[in-house]
Structure formats: C-alpha cells, structure tokens
Protein backbone atom coordinates (compact mmCIF):
# COMPACT_ATOMS: atom_id res chain seq x y z
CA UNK A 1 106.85 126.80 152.32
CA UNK A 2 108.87 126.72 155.35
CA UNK A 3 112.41 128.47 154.95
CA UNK A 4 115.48 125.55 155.10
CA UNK A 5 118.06 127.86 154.18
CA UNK A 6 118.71 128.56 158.21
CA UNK A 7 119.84 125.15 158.74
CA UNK A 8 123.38 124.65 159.53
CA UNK A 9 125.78 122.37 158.32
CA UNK A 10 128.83 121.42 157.65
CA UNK A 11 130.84 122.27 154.25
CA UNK A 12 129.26 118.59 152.41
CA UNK A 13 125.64 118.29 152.62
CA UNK A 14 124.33 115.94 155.27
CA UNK A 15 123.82 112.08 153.13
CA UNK A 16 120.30 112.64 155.32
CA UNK A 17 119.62 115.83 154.34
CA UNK A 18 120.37 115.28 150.29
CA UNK A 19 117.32 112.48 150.87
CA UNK A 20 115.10 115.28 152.23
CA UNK A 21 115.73 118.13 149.70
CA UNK A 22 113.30 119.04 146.97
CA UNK A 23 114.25 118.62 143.28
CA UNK A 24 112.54 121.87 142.27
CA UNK A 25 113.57 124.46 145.13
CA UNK A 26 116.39 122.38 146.72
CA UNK A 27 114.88 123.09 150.53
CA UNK A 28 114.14 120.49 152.74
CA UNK A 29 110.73 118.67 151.81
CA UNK A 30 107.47 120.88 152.77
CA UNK A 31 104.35 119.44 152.68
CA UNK A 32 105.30 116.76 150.02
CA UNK A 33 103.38 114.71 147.54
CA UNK A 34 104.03 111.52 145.78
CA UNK A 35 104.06 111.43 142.28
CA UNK A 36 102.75 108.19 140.16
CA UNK A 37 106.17 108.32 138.79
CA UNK A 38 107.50 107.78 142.39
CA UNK A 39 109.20 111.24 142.37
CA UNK A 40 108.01 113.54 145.44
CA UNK A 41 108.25 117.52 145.82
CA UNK A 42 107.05 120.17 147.68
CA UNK A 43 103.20 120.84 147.15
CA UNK A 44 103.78 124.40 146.43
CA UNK A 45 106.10 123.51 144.09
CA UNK A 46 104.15 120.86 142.04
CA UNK A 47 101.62 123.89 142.01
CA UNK A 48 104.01 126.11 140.56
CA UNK A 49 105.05 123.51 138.01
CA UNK A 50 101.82 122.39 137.40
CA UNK A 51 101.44 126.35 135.95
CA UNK A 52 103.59 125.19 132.97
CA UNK A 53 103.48 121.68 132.63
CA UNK A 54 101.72 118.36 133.98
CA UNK A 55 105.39 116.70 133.49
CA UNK A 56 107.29 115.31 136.66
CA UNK A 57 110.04 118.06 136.79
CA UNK A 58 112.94 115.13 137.25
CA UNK A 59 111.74 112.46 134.79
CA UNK A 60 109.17 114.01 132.74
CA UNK A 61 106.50 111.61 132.97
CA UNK A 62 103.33 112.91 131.96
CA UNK A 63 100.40 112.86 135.56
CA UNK A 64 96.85 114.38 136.01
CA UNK A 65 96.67 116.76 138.89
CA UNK A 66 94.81 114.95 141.60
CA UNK A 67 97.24 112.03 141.06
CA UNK A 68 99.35 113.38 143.36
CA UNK A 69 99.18 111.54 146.96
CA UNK A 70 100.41 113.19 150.14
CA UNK A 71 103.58 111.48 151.16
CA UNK A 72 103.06 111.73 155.28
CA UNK A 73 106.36 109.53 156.04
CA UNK A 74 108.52 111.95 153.82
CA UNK A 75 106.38 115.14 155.41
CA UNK A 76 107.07 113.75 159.11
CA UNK A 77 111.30 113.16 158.26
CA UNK A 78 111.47 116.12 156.88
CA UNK A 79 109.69 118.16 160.00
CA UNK A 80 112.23 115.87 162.38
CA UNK A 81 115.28 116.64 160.16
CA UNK A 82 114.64 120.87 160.34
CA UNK A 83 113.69 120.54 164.37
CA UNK A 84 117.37 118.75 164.78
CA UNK A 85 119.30 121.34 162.16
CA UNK A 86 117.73 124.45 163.40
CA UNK A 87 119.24 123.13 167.51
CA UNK A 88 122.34 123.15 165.98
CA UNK A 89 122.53 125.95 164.30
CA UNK A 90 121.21 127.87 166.96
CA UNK A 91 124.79 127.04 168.58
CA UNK A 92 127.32 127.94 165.42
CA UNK A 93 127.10 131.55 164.20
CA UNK A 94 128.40 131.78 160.30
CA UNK A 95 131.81 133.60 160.38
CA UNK A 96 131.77 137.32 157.69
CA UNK A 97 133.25 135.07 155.12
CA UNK A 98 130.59 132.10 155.14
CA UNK A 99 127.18 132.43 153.21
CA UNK A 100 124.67 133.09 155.51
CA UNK A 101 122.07 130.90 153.77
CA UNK A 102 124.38 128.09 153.54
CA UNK A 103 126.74 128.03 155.59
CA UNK A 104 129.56 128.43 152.74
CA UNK A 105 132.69 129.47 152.51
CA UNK A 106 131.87 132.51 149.97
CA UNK A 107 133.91 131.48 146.58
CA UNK A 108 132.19 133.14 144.07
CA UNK A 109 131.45 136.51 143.14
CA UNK A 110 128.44 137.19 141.25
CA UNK A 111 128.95 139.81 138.36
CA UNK A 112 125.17 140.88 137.92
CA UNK A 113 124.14 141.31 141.80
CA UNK A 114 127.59 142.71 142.96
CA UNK A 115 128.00 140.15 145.85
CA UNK A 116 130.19 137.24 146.76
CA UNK A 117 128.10 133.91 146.82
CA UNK A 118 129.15 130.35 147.79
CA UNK A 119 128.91 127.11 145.54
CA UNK A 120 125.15 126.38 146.57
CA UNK A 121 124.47 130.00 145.58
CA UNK A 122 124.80 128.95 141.95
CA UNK A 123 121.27 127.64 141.73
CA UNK A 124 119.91 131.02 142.43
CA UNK A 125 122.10 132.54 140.17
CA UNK A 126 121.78 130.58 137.35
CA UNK A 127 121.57 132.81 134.29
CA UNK A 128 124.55 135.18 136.02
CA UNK A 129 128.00 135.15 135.28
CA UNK A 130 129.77 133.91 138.33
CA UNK A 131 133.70 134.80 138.68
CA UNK A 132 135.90 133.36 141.31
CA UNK A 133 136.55 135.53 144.09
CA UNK A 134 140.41 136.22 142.79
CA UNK A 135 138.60 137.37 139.72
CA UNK A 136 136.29 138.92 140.72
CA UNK A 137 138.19 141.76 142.74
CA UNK A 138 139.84 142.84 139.86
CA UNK A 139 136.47 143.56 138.60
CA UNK A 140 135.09 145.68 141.26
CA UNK A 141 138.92 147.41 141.51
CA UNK A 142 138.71 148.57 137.63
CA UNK A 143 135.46 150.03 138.26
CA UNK A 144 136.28 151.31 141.54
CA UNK A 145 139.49 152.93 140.12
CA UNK A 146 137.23 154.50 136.69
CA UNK A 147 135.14 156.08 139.58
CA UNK A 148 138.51 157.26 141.09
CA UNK A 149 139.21 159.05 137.91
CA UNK A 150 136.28 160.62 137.46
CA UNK A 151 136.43 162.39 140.32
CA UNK A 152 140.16 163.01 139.78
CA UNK A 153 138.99 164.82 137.16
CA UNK A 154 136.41 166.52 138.70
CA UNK A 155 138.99 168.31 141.04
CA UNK A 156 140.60 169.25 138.27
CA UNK A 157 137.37 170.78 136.35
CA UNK A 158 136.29 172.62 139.97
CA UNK A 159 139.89 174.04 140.53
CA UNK A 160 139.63 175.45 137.19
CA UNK A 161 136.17 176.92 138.02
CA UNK A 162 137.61 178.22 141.18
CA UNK A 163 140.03 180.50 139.17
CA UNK A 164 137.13 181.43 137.08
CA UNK A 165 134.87 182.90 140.19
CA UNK A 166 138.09 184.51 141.31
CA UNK A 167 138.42 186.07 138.63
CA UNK A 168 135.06 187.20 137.88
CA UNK A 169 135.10 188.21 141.21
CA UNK A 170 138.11 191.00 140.01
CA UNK A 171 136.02 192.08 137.24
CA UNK A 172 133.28 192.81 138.93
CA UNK A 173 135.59 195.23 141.59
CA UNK A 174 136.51 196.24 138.29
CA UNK A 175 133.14 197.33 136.90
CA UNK A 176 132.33 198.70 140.36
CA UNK A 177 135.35 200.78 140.36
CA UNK A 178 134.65 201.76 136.56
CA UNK A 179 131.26 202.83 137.27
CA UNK A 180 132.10 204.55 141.02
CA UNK A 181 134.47 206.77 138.77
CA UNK A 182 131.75 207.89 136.32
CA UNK A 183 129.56 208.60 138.94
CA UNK A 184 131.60 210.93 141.12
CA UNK A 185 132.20 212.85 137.90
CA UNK A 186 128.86 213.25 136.85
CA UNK A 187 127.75 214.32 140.02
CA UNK A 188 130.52 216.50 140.36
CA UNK A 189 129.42 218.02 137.28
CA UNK A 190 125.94 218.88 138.92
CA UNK A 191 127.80 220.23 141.72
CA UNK A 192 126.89 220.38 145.54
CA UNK A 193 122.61 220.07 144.87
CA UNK A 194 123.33 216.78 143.92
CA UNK A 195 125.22 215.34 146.94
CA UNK A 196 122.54 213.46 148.15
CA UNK A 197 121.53 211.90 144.48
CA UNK A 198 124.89 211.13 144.09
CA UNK A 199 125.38 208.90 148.04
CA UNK A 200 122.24 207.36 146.76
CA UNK A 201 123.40 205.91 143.41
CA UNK A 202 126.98 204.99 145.70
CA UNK A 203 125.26 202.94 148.16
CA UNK A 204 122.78 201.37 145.33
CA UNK A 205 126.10 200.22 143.82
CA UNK A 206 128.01 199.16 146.78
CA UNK A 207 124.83 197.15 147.36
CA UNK A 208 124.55 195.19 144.52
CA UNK A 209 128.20 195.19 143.75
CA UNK A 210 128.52 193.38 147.40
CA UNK A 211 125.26 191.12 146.53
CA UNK A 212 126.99 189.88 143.40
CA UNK A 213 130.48 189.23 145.34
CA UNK A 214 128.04 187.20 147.72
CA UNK A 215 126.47 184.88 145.72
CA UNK A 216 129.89 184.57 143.72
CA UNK A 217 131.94 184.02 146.66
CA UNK A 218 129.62 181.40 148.35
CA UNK A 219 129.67 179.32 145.12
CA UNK A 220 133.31 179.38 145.26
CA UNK A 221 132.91 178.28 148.85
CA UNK A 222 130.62 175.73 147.97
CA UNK A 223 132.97 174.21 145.23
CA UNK A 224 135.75 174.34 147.58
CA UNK A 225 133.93 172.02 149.71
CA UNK A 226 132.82 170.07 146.57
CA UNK A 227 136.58 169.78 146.19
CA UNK A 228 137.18 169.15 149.80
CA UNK A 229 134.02 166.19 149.74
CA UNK A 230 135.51 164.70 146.53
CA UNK A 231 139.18 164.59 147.66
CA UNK A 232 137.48 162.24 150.53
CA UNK A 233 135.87 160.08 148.66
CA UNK A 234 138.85 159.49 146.28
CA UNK A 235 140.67 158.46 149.21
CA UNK A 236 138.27 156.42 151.22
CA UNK A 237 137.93 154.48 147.05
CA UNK A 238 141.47 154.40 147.17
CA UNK A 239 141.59 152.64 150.88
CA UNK A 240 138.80 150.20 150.36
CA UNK A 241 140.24 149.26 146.65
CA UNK A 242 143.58 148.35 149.16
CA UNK A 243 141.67 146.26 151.02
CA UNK A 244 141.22 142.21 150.86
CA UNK A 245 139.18 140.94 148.07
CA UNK A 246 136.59 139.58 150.29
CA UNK A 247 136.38 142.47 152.66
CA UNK A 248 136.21 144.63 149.70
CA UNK A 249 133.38 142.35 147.43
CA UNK A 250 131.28 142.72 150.50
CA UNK A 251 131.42 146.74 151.09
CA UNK A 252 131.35 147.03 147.42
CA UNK A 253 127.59 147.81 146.82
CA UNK A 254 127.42 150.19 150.05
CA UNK A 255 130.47 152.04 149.12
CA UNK A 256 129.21 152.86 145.59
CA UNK A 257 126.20 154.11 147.39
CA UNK A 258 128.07 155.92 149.58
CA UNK A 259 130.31 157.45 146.68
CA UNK A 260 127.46 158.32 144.22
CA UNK A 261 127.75 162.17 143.35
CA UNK A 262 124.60 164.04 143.51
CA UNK A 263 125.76 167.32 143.52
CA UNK A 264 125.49 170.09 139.74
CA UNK A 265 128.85 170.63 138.87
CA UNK A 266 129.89 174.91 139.76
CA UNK A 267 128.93 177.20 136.81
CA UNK A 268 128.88 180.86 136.80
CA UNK A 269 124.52 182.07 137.50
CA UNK A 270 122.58 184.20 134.88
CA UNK A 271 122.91 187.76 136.35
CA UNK A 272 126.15 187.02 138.01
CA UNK A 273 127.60 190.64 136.72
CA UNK A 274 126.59 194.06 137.95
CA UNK A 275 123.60 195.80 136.25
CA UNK A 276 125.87 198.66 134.51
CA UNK A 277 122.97 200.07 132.70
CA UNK A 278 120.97 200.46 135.65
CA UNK A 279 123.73 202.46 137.61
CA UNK A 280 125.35 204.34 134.55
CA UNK A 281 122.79 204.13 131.73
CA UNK A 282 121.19 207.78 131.23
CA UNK A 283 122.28 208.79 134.39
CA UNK A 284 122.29 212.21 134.44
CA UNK A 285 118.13 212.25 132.70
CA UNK A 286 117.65 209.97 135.96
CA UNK A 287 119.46 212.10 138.53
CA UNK A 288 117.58 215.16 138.48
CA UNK A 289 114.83 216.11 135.23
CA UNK A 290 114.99 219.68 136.48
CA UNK A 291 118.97 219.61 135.11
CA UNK A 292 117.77 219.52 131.88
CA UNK A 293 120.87 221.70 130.07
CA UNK A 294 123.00 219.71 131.65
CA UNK A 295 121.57 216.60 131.20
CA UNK A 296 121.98 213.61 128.00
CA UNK A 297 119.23 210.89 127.56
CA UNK A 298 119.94 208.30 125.35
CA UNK A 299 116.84 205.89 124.63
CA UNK A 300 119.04 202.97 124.67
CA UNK A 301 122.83 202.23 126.17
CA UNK A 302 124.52 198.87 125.69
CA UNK A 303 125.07 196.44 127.98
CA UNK A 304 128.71 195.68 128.55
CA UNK A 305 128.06 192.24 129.85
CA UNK A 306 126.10 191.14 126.85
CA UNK A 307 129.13 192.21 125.03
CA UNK A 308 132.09 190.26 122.63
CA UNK A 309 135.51 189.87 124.47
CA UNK A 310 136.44 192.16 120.69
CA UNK A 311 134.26 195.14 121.39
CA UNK A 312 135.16 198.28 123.00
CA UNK A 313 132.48 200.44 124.92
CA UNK A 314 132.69 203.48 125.61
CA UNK A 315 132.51 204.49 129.52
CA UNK A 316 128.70 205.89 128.96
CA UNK A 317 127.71 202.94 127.09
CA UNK A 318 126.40 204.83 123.69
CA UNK A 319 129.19 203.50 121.47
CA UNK A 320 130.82 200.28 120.29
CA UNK A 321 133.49 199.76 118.01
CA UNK A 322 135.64 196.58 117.28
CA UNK A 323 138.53 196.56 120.11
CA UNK A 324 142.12 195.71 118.56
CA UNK A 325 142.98 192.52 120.87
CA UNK A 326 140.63 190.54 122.66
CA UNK A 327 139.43 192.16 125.98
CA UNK A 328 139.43 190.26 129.25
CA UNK A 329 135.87 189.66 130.28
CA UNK A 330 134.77 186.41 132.55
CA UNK A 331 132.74 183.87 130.69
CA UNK A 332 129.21 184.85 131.83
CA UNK A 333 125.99 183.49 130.08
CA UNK A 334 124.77 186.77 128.90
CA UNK A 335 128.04 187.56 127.17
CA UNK A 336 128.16 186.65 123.16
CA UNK A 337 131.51 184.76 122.24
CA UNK A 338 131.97 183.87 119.33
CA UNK A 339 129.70 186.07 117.66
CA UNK A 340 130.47 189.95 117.82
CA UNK A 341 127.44 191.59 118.94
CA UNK A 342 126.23 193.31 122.40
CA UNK A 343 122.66 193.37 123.16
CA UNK A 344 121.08 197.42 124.88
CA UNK A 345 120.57 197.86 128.69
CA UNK A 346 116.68 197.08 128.71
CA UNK A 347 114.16 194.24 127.24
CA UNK A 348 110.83 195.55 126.08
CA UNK A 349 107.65 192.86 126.67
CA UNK A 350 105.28 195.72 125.32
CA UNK A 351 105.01 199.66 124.64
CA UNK A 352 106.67 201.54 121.73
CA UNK A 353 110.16 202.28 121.55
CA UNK A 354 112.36 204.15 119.20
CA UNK A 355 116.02 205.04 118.89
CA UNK A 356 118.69 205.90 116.14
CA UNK A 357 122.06 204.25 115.76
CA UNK A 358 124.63 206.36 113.49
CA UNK A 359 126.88 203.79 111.10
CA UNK A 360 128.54 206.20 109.70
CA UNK A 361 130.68 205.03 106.87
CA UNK A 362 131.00 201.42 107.92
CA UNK A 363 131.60 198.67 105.52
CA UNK A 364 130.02 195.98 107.82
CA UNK A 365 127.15 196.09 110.41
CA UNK A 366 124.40 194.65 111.83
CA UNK A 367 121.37 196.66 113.98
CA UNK A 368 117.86 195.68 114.69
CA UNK A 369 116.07 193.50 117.52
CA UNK A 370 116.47 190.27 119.01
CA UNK A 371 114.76 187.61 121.39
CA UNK A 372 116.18 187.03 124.95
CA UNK A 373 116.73 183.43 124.07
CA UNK A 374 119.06 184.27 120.78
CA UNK A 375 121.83 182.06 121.03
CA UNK A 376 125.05 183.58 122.79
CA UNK A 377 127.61 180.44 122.86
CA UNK A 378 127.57 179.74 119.76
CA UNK A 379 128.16 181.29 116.06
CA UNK A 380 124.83 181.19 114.14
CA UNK A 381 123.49 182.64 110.92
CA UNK A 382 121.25 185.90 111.52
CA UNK A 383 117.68 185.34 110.26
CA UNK A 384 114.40 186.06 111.66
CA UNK A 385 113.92 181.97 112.10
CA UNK A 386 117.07 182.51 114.71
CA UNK A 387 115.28 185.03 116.51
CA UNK A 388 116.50 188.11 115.11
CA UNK A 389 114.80 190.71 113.11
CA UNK A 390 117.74 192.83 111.28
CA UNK A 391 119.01 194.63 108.53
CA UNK A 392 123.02 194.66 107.74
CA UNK A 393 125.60 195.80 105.22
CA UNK A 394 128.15 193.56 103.91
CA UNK A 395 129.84 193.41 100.55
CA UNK A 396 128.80 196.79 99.70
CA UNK A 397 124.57 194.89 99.45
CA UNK A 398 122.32 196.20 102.09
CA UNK A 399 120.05 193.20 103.78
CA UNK A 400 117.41 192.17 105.21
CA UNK A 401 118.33 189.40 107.26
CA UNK A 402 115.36 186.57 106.34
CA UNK A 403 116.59 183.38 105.14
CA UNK A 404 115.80 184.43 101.87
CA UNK A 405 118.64 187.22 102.52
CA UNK A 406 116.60 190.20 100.33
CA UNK A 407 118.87 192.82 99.34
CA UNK A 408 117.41 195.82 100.55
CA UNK A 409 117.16 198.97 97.61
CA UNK A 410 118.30 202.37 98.64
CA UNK A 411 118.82 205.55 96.95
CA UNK A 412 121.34 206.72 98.86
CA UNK A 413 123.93 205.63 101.50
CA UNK A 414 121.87 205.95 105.07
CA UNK A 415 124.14 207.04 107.83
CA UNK A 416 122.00 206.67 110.62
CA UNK A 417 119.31 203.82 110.99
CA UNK A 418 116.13 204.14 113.44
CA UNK A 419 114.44 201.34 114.44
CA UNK A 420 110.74 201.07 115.83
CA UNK A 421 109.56 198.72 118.20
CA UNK A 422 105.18 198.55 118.69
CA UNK A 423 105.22 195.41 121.00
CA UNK A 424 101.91 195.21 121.32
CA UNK A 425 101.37 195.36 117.85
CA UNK A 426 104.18 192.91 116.07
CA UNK A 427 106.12 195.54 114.57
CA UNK A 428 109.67 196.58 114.04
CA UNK A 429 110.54 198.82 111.06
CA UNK A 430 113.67 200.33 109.77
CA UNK A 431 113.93 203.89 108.53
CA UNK A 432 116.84 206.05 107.18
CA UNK A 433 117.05 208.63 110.15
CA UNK A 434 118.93 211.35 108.05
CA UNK A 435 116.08 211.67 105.37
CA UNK A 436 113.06 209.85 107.42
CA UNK A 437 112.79 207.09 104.44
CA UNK A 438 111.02 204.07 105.73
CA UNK A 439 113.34 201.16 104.65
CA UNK A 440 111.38 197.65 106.07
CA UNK A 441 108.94 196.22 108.39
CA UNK A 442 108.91 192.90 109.99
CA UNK A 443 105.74 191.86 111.67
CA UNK A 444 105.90 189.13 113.96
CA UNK A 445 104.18 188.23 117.30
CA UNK A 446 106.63 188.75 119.89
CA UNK A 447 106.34 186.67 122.26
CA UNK A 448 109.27 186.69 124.80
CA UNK A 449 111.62 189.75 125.96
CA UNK A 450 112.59 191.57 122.84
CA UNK A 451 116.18 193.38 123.25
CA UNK A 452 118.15 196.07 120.70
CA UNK A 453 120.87 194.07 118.94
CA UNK A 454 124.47 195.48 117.56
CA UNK A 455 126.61 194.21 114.95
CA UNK A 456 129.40 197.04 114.36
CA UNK A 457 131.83 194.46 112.62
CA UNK A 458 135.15 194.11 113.01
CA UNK A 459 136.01 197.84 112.35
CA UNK A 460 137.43 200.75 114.33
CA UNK A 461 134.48 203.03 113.05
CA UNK A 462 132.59 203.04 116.33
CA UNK A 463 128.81 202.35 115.86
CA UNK A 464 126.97 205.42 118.03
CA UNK A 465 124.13 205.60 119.97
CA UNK A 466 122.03 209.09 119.58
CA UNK A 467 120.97 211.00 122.22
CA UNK A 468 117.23 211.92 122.14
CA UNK A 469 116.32 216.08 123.26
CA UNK A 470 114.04 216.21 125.93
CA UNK A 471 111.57 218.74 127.08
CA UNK A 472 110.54 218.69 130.34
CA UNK A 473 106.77 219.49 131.89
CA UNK A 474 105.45 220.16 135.04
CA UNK A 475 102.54 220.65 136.26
C-alpha cells in the first residue's frame, strides 16, 4: 500500500481526510473495494482480513470473496487527497517534539519500546502500556539512576582490586627479594666456579619477576581506566537524567546503548606469582651435578603459592608446619584458603615418581596426590570422588580417605610415609618408609595433571620433605 503517514496536518484530523482513511490500517484509502455491506477498505487489507475471517471488519457482515467491487471514485479522492497533503508537507518540517509520522505533539511515552509517541501512536501500540510523558520520565530516571549505582559500585569493587594488584605487586618484590637472598648464599657456598651459574639464575629471576610486575601492573592500568571510563559514564547518566523529560525520553534508548558495559570485571590471572620452585627448588642438584658433596636434591619442594595464609615454609621449600597467625599472602587462584594444604613445585602427566614425607609424631595430617582441578576456594571433604587420593591421621585412626573413610591397620606408628606415583599405569601407593611396609594402593586413570598434596594440620610439628642421595655418572 502506499505510505500516508508522511502527510501533514494540523493537530485535528482533516473532516476530508477522516472520510478517506481505512478502518483496518487507518491510512488514507489504497486501492479500495466496496463491500456488499457498503463498508470499503484497502484491498490489501481485505486480503489480510480475508486470512482470518470473511466478516466486514466494521460491521461484521458475513461476504464471499469476489463480492468485493473496486470502488474507483473512493480510489481517485483518495490519490487527489495524498497529491494535495504531501505539497504541503513538503513546506512544514515536524519540530524534535512532534511525531514524525503524525505530525503530533509527542504525549505519550511508550513503556515496552522506550520511546515517546503521540495520541495517533496508540493504534500501533495497542497491547503496550502507554504513560504520559510526566510519567514516564520518572520511569526512565529510576532505571537510569539503578544503572548509576551499579557502576557506583563498580568503582568501588575496582578501587578495591586496585589495592589488591598493589599489593600483590609488594609480594611479589617480596618473593623476589626472598629468593635473590637464597641464591647469593648458595652460590656463595659453591664459591667463585659458580659465578656464572649463579648471574644466570639472577637474570632468570629478574626476568620473570619483571614479567609478572608487567602483566600485574598493566591490569592495574587497565582497571584504572575501567575506573576512569566508568566515572564518565556515571556522569554523562547523571547529566542526561538532569535533562528535560522529552529531551531525555528521546536519547534514552541511545544512551543505554552507549552506557552498556562490556568489559570482565579485574581479577588477579592464574600464574600471576613467581615460579619459586623453579628458581629455588633443588637448586644446588641443578646448579652444577659435578658438586655432588655439596649438593641436596629433594624429589619434591612445595610450592609457596599453592600454600594456606596458616602455613609456614621453610626458605628451601622442604618443610611446612602450621604458622601461629595468619600470614599475609595476596589472594591468588592457586593459593588454598580455607583449607590448610599446599600442593609440591611440579605436576606429573606421566612417568614414575617417588618421594618420602617424615610426620614425625603428628596427631593430624594429610599426604598423598591430588588433581590440578581440586578445589582451592572452598572447604571440601577429602575423598578420592573430590579428586584426591590420600591417607591421614586424625583421632588417633589412620585413613584412607574414600568416602567410605577405611581405617587403615598398622602395626606400628609410621614416621615417614612414601608415596608412588606410575602415571602411566593408574597407580599411587602408600608405604611406611622406616620399615618399607606397603600400606595402600589406589588405582585410578589419571587423567589431568596429578600434583603431591600436604595436610600437616594445625600443629607446630613441621611436616618434612626428605632429601633423596644421588650418585652421579658420566660417561
């Protein structure tokens, strides 16, 4: 049909115009057709209705299709009628506050399309709720000003993080000025043959200790500018929302889209921390094999930031022991917190491994293996069906840790656990390292990074990593 929504007029309808407008789609006659009823309408639109019903849509008399008649006097007004209205409207433009299809003052404000409408809007709006436009501000302000506090709160959540990387930014000077001081002492041990190993092992850890200051201090710099961003938009919501109601209605759908956030709120990466192990963990075996008097290998060291804010490590990372207050450590993913544990160095995907882990006299503790995934936010029951292959002491009972919690039977009080780990074949067994007594084997099919686990309790009795003798070939 031919659009009549162009035509311009004044606020009341033209008496003329009323005689020309269709019943069904209230547009100025196109193509009409006489009913038998006397009632004419657009052809499309007896089409359309003719989909539903062979009714007259204005009296409801009943008609057969091809008794509709084309009404040429009707068609031939109506064509006259939009050739006059579209001259004149050629000559008025419609002010910002007048519907452009009618030529309205805009009124209304339509809840379910956002936008302000005028009174002959209603018809295409039918099953909306309409609001006067006094109303209907208030409307857009509430939402306007939950959006405002949002982001309000926002700042607030991204100023906090912004202390956070600061701080984690200290500890990791901190860790870099722990482990520089271990280093020069080792290497000072091995005297001036070593110079070279040691500069090496410096730089490797000024390296990384600057790459993780990097990547720390450019998400700080991006939330700044998150906060910076935000802090814009909060006041470009606040200065529309003072705006007129009109003014405002019609920027309201374009400054939502302008104000959507898009952007992953700051949070601290996986890895974020230095790699202690890799810098300090059985350093000396790694410096130089030929040292071999002088040198300590330990199969597995801890690593600190796997480890509860109430453990103590020692500065080689082959002891752990329950630390009297809580220690101050940033929040990291790898870290465990609640639960007091700390995870070794390395992950295994496949090979053999073995190490021993003296308990001493301990009344409480936890040792075995553990998936990569094992939960580290949260507090959770140790079982195999958590991801954890263990045996414990607590109570005086020795466990295995299955859901079935079987008490494990021993003849005598084992001081020192081993643990084997056969990857490739599903295994991890427990045996008493001072008498060589196997205790249990779990077999399972591994099939993610498998990593030592420690439980030590909340004791001082450290829980002690033992160093394995070498013997070292050449050929």
């Amino acid at each position: 049909m031919a659009d009549s929504t162009d035509v311009d007029m004044s606020e009341e309808p033209l008496p003329l115009q009323q005689d020309l407008t269709c019943p069904v789609c209230h547009g100025v006659f196109t193509n009409p057709v006489l009913l038998p009823c006397s009632h004419s309408l657009c052809r499309e639109c007896l089409q359309r209705s003719l989909q539903f019903s062979n009714r007259c849509p204005v009296c409801r008399a009943v008609f057969e299709e091809g008794q509709a008649i084309p009404n040429l006097a009707l068609s031939s007004a109506s064509e006259t009628f939009l050739k006059q209205t579209s001259w004149l409207s050629s000559q008025k433009r419609p002010s910002e506050d007048t519907c452009k299809m009618h030529l309205k003052p805009l009124e209304l404000y339509c809840e379910k399309d956002e936008v302000p409408v005028c009174v002959d809007c209603v018809t295409l709006h039918s099953t909306h709720r309409l609001w006067p436009v006094r109303e209907g501000a208030p409307i857009c302000k509430k939402e306007l000003g939950f959006k405002v506090q949002i982001f309000e709160k926002k700042v607030e959540s991204y100023k906090k993080m912004t202390h956070k990387l600061n701080n984690t930014v200290e500890y990791i000077k901190y860790q870099a000025g722990r482990a520089e001081k271990q280093i020069k002492a080792e290497f000072e041990r091995l005297h001036s043959e070593l110079h070279r190993e040691e500069s090496l092992r410096l730089t490797a850890l000024a390296t990384e200790e600057d790459q993780k200051i990097a990547v720390v201090q450019e998400l700080i710099a991006e939330t700044k500018k998150d906060i910076v961003t935000l802090n814009e938009l909060i006041e470009t919501l606040k200065k529309e929302m003072g705006n007129d109601d009109l003014p405002l209605l019609r920027n309201f759908q374009n400054l939502k889209r302008k104000t959507q956030w898009t952007h992953e709120d700051p949070c601290l990466p996986d890895d974020s921390l230095l790699n202690m192990g890799k810098h300090i963990g059985s350093l000396s075996f790694n410096i130089w094999k030929k040292m071999q008097a002088q040198v300590k290998y330990y199969p597995v060291v801890l690593n600190p930031n796997t480890a509860s804010p109430w453990l103590y490590l020692s500065d080689d990372l082959t002891s752990v022991k329950e630390s009297p207050e809580r220690l101050t450590a940033p929040e990291n993913p790898e870290r465990f917190d609640p639960c007091v544990f700390v995870l070794g160095a390395e992950g295994y995907t496949s090979g053999k491994h073995k190490w021993d882990v003296i308990v001493g006299d301990s009344p409480k503790w936890i040792v075995g293996v553990c998936k990569d995934s094992v939960a580290r936010k949260r507090k959770f029951t140790v079982s195999t069906n958590r991801g954890v292959w263990s045996i414990g002491l607590s109570k005086g009972v020795y466990n295995v840790l299955t859901p079935e919690r079987t008490e494990l039977q021993v003849q005598q009080r084992p001081e020192r656990i081993r643990i084997k780990l056969n990857i490739d074949k599903g295994e991890v067994s427990f045996w008493d390292g001072g008498t060589a007594k196997h205790l249990i084997t779990f077999t399972c099919k591994f099939d993610e990074k498998i990593f030592p686990i420690f439980g030590p309790g909340l004791h001082s009795i450290p829980m002690i990593l033992v160093e394995r003798k070498l013997a070292v070939h050449t050929s």
